[in-house]
N, C-alpha and C. Protein backbone atom coordinates (compact mmCIF):
# COMPACT_ATOMS: atom_id res chain seq x y z
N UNK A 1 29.97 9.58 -24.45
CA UNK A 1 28.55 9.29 -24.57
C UNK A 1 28.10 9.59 -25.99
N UNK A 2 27.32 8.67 -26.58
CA UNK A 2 26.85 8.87 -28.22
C UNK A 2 25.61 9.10 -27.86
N UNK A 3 25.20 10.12 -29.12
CA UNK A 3 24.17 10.71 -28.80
C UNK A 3 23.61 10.07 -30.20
N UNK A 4 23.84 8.94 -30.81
CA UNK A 4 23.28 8.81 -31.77
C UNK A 4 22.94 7.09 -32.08
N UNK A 5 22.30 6.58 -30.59
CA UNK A 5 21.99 5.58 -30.83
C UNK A 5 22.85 4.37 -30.17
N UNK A 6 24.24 4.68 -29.97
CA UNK A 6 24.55 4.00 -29.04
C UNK A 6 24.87 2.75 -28.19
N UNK A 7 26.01 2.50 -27.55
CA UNK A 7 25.37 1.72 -26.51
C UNK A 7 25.36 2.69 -25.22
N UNK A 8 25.59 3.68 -25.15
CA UNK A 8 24.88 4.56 -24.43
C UNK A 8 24.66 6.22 -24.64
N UNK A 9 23.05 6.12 -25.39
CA UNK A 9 22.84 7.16 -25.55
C UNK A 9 22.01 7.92 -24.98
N UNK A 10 21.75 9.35 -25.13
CA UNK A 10 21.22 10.45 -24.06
C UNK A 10 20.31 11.01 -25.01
N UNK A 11 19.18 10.98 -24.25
CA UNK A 11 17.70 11.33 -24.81
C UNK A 11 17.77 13.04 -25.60
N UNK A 12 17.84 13.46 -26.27
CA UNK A 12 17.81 15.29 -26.37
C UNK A 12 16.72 15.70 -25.33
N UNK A 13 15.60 14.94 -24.93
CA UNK A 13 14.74 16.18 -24.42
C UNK A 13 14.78 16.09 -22.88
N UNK A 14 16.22 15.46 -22.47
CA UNK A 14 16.57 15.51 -20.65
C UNK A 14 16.38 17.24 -20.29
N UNK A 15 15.67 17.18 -19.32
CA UNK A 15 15.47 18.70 -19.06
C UNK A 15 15.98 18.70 -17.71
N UNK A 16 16.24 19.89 -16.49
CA UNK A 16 16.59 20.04 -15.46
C UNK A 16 15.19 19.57 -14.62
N UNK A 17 14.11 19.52 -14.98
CA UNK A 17 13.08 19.31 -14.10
C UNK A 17 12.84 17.74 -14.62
N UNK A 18 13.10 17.16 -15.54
CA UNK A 18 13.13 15.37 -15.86
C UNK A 18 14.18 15.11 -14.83
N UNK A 19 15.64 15.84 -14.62
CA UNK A 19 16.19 15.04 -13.85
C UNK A 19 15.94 15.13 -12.63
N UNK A 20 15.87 16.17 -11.97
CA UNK A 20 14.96 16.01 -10.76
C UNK A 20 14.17 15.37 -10.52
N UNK A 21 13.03 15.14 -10.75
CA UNK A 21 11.98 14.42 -11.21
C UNK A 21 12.54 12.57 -10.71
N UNK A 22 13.63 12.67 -11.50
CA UNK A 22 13.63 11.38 -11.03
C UNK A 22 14.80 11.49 -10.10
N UNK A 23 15.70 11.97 -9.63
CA UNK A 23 16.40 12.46 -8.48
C UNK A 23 15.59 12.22 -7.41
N UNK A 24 14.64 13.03 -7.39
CA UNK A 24 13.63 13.12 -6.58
C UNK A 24 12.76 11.66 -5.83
N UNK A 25 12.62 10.60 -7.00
CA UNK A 25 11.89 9.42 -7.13
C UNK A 25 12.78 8.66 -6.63
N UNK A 26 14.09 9.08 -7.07
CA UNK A 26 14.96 7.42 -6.32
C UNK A 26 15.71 7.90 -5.26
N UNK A 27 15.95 9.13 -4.97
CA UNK A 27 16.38 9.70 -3.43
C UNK A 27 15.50 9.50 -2.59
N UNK A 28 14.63 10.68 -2.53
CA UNK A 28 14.10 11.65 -1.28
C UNK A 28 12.98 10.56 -1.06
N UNK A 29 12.25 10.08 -2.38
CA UNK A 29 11.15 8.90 -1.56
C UNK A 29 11.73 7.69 -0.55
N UNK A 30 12.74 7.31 -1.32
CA UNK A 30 13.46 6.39 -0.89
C UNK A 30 13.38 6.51 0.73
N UNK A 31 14.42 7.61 0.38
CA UNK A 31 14.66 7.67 2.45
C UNK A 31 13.66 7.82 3.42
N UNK A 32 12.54 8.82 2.55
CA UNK A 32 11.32 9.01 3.60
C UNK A 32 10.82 7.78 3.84
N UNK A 33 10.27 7.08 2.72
CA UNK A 33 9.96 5.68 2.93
C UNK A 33 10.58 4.74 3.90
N UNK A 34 12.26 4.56 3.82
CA UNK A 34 12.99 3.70 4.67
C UNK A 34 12.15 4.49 6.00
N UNK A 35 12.24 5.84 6.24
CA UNK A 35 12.58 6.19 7.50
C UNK A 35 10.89 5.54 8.44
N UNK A 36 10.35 6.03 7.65
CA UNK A 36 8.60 5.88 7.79
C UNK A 36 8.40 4.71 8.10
N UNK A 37 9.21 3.48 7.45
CA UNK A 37 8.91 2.34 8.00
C UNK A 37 9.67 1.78 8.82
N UNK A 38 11.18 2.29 9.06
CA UNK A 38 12.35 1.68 10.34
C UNK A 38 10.99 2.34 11.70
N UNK A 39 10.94 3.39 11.46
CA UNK A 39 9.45 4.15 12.33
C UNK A 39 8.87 2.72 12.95
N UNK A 40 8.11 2.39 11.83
CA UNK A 40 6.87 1.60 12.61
C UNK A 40 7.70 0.29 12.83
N UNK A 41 8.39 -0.22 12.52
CA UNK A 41 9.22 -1.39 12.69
C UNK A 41 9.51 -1.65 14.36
N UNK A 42 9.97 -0.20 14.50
CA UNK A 42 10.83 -0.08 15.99
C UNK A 42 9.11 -0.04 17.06
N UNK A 43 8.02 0.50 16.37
CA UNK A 43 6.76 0.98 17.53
C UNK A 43 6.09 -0.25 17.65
N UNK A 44 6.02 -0.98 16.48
CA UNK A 44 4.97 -2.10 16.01
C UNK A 44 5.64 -3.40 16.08
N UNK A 45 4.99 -4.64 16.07
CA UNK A 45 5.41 -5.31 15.60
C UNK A 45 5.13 -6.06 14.39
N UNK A 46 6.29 -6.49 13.31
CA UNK A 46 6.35 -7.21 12.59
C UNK A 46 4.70 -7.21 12.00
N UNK A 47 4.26 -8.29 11.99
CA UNK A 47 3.35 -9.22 11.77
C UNK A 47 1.69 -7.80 11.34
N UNK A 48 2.41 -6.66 12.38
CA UNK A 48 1.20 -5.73 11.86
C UNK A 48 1.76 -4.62 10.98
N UNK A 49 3.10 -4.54 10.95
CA UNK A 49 3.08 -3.26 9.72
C UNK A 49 3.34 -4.33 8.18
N UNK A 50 4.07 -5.05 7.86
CA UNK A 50 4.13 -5.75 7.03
C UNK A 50 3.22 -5.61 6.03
N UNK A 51 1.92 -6.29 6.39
CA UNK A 51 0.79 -6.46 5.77
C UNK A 51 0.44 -4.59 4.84
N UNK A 52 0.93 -3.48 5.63
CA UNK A 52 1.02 -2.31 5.20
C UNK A 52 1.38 -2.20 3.69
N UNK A 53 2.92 -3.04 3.45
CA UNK A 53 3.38 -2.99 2.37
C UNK A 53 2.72 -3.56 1.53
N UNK A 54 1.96 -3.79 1.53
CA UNK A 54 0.63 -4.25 0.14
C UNK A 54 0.02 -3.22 -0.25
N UNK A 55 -0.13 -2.17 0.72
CA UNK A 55 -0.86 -0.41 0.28
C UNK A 55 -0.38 0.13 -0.94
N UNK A 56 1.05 -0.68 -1.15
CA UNK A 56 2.31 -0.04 -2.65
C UNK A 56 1.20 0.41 -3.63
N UNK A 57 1.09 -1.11 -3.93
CA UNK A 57 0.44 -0.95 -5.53
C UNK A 57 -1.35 -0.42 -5.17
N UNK A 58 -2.13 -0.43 -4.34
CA UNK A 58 -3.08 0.19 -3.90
C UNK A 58 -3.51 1.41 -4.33
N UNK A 59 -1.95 2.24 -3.55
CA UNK A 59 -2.12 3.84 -3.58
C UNK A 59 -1.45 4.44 -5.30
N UNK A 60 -0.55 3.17 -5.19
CA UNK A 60 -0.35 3.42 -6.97
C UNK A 60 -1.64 3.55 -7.90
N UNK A 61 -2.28 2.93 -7.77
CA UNK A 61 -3.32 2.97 -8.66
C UNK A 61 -4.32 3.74 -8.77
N UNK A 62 -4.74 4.01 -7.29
CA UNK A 62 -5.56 5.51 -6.76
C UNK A 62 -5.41 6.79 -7.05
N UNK A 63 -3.45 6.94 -6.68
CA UNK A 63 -2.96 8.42 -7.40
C UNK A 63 -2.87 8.24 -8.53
N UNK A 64 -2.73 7.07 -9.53
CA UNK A 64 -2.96 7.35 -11.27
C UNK A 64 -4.07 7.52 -11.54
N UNK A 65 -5.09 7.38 -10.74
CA UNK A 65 -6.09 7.62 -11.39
C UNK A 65 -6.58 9.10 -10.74
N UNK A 66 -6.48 9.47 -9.43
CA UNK A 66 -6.44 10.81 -9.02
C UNK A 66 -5.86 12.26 -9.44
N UNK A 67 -4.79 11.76 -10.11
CA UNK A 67 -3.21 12.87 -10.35
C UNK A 67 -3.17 12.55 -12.04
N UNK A 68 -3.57 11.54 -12.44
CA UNK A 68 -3.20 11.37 -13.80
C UNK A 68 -4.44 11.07 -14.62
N UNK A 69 -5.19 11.39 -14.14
CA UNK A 69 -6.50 11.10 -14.85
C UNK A 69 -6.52 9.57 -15.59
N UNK A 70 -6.17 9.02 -14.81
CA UNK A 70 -5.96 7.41 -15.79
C UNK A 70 -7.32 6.66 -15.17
N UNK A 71 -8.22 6.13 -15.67
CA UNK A 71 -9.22 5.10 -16.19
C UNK A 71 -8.96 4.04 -14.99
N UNK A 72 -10.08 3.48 -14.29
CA UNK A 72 -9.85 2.43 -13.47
C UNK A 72 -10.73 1.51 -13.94
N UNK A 73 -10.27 0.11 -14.25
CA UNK A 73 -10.99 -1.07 -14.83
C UNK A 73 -12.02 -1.58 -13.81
N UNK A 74 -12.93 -2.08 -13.75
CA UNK A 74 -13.49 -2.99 -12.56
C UNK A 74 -13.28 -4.13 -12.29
N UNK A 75 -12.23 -4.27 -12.78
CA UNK A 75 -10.90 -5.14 -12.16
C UNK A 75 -10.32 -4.43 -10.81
N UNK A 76 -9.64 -3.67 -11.48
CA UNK A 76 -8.92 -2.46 -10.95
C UNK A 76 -9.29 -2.18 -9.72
N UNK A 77 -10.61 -1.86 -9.36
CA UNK A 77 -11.71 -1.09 -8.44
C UNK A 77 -11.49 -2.36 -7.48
N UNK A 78 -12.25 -3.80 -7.76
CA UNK A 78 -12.56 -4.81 -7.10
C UNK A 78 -10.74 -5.31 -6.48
N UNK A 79 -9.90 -5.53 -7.49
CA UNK A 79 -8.70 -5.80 -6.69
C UNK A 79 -8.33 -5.09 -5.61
N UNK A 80 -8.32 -3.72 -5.57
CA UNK A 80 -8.58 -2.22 -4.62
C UNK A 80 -9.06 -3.31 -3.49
N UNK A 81 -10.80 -2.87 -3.47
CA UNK A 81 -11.45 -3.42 -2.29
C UNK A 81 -10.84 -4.66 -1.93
N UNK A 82 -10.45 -5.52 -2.46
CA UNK A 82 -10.59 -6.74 -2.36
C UNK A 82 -9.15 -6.59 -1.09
N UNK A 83 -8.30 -6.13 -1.50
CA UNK A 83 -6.44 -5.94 -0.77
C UNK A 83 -7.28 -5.21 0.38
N UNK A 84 -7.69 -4.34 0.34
CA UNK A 84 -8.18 -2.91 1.73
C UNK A 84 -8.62 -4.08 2.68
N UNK A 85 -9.42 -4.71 2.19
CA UNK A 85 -10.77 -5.31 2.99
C UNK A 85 -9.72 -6.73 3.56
N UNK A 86 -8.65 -7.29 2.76
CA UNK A 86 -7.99 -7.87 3.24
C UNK A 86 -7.47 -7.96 4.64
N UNK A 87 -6.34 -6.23 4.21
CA UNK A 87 -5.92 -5.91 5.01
C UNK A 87 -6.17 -5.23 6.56
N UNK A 88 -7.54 -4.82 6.38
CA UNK A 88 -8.26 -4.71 7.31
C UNK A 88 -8.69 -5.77 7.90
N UNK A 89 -9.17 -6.80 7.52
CA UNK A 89 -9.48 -8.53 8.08
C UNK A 89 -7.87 -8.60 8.80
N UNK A 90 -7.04 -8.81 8.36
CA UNK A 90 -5.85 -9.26 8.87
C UNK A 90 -5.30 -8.38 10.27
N UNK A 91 -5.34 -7.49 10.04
CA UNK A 91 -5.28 -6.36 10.88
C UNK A 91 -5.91 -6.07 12.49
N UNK A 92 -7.38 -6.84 11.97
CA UNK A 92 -7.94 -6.77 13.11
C UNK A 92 -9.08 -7.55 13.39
N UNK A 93 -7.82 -8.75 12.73
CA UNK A 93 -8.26 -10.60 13.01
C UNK A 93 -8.62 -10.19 14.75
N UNK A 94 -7.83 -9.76 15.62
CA UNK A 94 -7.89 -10.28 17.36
C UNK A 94 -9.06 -9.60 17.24
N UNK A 95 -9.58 -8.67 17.32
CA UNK A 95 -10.84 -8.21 17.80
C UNK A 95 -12.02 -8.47 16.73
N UNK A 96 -11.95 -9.16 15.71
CA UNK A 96 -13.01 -10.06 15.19
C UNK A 96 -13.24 -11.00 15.94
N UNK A 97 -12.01 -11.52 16.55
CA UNK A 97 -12.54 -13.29 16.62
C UNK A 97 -12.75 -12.99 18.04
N UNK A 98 -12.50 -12.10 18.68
CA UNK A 98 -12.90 -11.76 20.11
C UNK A 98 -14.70 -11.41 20.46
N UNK A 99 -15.22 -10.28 19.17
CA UNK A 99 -16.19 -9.69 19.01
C UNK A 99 -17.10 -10.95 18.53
N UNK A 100 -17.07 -11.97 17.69
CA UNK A 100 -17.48 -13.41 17.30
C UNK A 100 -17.75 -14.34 18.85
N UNK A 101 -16.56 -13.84 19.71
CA UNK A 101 -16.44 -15.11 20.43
C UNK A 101 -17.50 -14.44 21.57
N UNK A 102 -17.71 -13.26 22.04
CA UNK A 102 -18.37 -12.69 22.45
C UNK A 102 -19.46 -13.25 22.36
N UNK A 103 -20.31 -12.69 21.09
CA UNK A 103 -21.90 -12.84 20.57
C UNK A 103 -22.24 -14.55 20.77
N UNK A 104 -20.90 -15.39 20.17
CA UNK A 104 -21.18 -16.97 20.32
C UNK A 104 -21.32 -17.03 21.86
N UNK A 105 -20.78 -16.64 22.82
CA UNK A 105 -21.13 -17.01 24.40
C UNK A 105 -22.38 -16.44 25.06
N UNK A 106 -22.92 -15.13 24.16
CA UNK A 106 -23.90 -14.55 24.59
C UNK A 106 -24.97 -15.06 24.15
N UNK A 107 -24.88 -15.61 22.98
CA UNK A 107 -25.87 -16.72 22.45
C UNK A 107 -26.24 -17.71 23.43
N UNK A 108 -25.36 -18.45 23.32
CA UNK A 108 -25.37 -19.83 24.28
C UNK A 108 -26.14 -19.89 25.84
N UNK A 109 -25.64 -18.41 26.31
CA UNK A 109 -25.80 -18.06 27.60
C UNK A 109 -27.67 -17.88 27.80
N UNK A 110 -28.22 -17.30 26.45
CA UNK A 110 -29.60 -17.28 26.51
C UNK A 110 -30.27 -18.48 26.11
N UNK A 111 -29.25 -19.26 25.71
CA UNK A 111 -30.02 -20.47 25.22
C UNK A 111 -30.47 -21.41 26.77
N UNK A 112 -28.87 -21.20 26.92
CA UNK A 112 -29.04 -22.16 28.82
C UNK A 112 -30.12 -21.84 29.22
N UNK A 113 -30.00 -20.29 29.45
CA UNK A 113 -31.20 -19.56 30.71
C UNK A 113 -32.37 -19.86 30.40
N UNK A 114 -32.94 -20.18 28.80
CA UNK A 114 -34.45 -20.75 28.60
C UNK A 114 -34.67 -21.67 28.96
């Protein structure tokens, strides 16, 4: 290994807590993650955890700005709402269009009776 530029060289300021650090990032998330979602895979179906995996870049952006003091654009903010509010529409499309179909029959029903 060359430490001087290289075609593969090693940073001087690798510390025991940098490598962990990322040990940490491409292990232990990893598996919790796999496990967390074989989880809902096996309880749920398909079509409703899926849509979950859009939360990625969501919560990415929330904890940089929570944990890292990083700046949120109103871009940033509105893309946020915009995915949540998505995913909540998608989520719980059946009892919208149920709660819709409701009020439309209850409508109708007072219209008859006049």
């Amino acid at each position: 290994m060359s430490r001087d530029g290289g075609v593969l060289s090693i940073p001087d300021d690798i510390t025991v807590g940098s490598s962990f650090s990322v040990l940490f990032q491409a292990y232990i998330t990893t598996v919790v993650g796999y496990m967390i979602w074989n989880n809902l895979m096996k309880k749920y179906p398909a079509t409703e955890v899926a849509p979950l995996s859009l939360f990625v870049p969501v919560s990415g952006v929330i904890t940089s700005y929570l944990f890292l003091d990083e700046r949120l654009s109103v871009q940033q903010l509105i893309s946020v709402i915009v995915v949540i509010t998505g995913i909540f529409i998608f989520l719980n499309s059946a009892r919208i269009i149920k709660l819709m179909n409701s009020r439309s029959n209850a409508e109708s029903q007072k219209s008859t009776i006049r």
